[in-house]
Protein backbone atom coordinates (compact mmCIF):
# COMPACT_ATOMS: atom_id res chain seq x y z
CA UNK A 1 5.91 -16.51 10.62
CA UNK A 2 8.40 -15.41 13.26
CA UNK A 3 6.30 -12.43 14.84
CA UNK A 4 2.46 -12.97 14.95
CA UNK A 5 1.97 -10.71 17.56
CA UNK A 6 3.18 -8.20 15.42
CA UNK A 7 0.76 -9.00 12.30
CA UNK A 8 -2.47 -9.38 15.05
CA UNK A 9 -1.10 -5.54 15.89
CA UNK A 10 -0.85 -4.60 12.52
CA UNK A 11 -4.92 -6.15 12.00
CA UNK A 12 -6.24 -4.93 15.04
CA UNK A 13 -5.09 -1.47 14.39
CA UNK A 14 -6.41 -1.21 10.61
CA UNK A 15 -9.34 -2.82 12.02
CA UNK A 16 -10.07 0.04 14.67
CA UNK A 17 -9.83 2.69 11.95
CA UNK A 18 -11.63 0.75 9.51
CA UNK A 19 -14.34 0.68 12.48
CA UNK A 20 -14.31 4.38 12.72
CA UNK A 21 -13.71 6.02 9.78
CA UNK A 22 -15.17 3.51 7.18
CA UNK A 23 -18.15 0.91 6.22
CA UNK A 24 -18.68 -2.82 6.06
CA UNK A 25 -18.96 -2.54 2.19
CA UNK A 26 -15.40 -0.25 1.66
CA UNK A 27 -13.62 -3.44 3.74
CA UNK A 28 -15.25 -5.96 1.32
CA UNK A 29 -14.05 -4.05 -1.75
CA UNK A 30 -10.54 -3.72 0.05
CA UNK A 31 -11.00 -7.82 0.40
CA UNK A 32 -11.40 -7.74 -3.04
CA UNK A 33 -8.90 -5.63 -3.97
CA UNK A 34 -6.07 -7.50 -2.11
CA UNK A 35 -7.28 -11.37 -3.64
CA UNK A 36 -7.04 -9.36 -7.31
CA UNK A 37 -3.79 -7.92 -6.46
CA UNK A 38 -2.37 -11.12 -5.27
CA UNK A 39 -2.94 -12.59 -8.56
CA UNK A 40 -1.96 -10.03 -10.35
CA UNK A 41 2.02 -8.93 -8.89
CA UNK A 42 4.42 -10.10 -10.93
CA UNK A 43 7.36 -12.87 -9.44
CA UNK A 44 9.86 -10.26 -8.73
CA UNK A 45 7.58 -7.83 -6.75
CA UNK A 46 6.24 -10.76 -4.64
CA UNK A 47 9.78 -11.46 -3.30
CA UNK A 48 9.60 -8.23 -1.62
CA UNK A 49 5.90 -8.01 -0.07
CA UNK A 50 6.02 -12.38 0.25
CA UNK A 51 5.33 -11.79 3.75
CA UNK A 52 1.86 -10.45 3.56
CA UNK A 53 1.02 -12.84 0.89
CA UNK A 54 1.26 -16.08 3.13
CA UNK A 55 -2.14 -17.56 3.72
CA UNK A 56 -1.83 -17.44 7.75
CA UNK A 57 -0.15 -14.13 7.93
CA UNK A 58 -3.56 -12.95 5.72
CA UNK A 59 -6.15 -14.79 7.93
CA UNK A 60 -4.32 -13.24 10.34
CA UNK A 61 -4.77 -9.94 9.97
CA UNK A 62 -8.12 -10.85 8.84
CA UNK A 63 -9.29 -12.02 11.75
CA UNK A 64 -7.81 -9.60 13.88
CA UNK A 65 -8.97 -6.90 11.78
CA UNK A 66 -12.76 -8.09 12.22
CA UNK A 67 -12.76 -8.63 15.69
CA UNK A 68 -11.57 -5.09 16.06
CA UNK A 69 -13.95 -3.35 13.41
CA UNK A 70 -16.84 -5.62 15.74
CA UNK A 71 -15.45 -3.96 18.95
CA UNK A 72 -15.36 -0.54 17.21
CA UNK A 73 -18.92 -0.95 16.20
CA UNK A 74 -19.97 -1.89 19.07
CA UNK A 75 -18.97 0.74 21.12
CA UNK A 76 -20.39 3.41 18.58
CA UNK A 77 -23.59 1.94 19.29
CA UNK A 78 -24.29 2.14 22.92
């Protein structure tokens, strides 16, 4: 993982639109979605998107993402 900074980015930002534009239940099908899908690729495709499939670049931009969607939500509510 040479750049985390730029993965937290890439979390926090999908997790700020995910905050406004979205629900708690569309991110856990999207959760869903992406564990499926990472099963699923084939070998040859996974050379290409291996980045994103790495278990720290995922919690990640998991963690970053929630902690953003949190901060979105809570601002919506005051």
């Amino acid at each position: 993982m040479k750049r985390p900074i730029l993965i937290i980015t890439i979390g926090y930002i999908l997790g700020i639109i995910w905050g406004l534009y979205f629900n708690i239940v569309s991110f856990c099908v999207l959760l869903l979605c992406m564990m499926t899908i990472n099963c699923i690729i084939p070998k040859n495709l996974k050379r290409y998107i291996k980045v994103f499939l790495k278990p720290k670049v995922m919690c990640l931009t998991i963690i970053s993402f929630i902690i953003a969607y949190i901060c979105v939500g809570y601002i919506n509510n005051q």
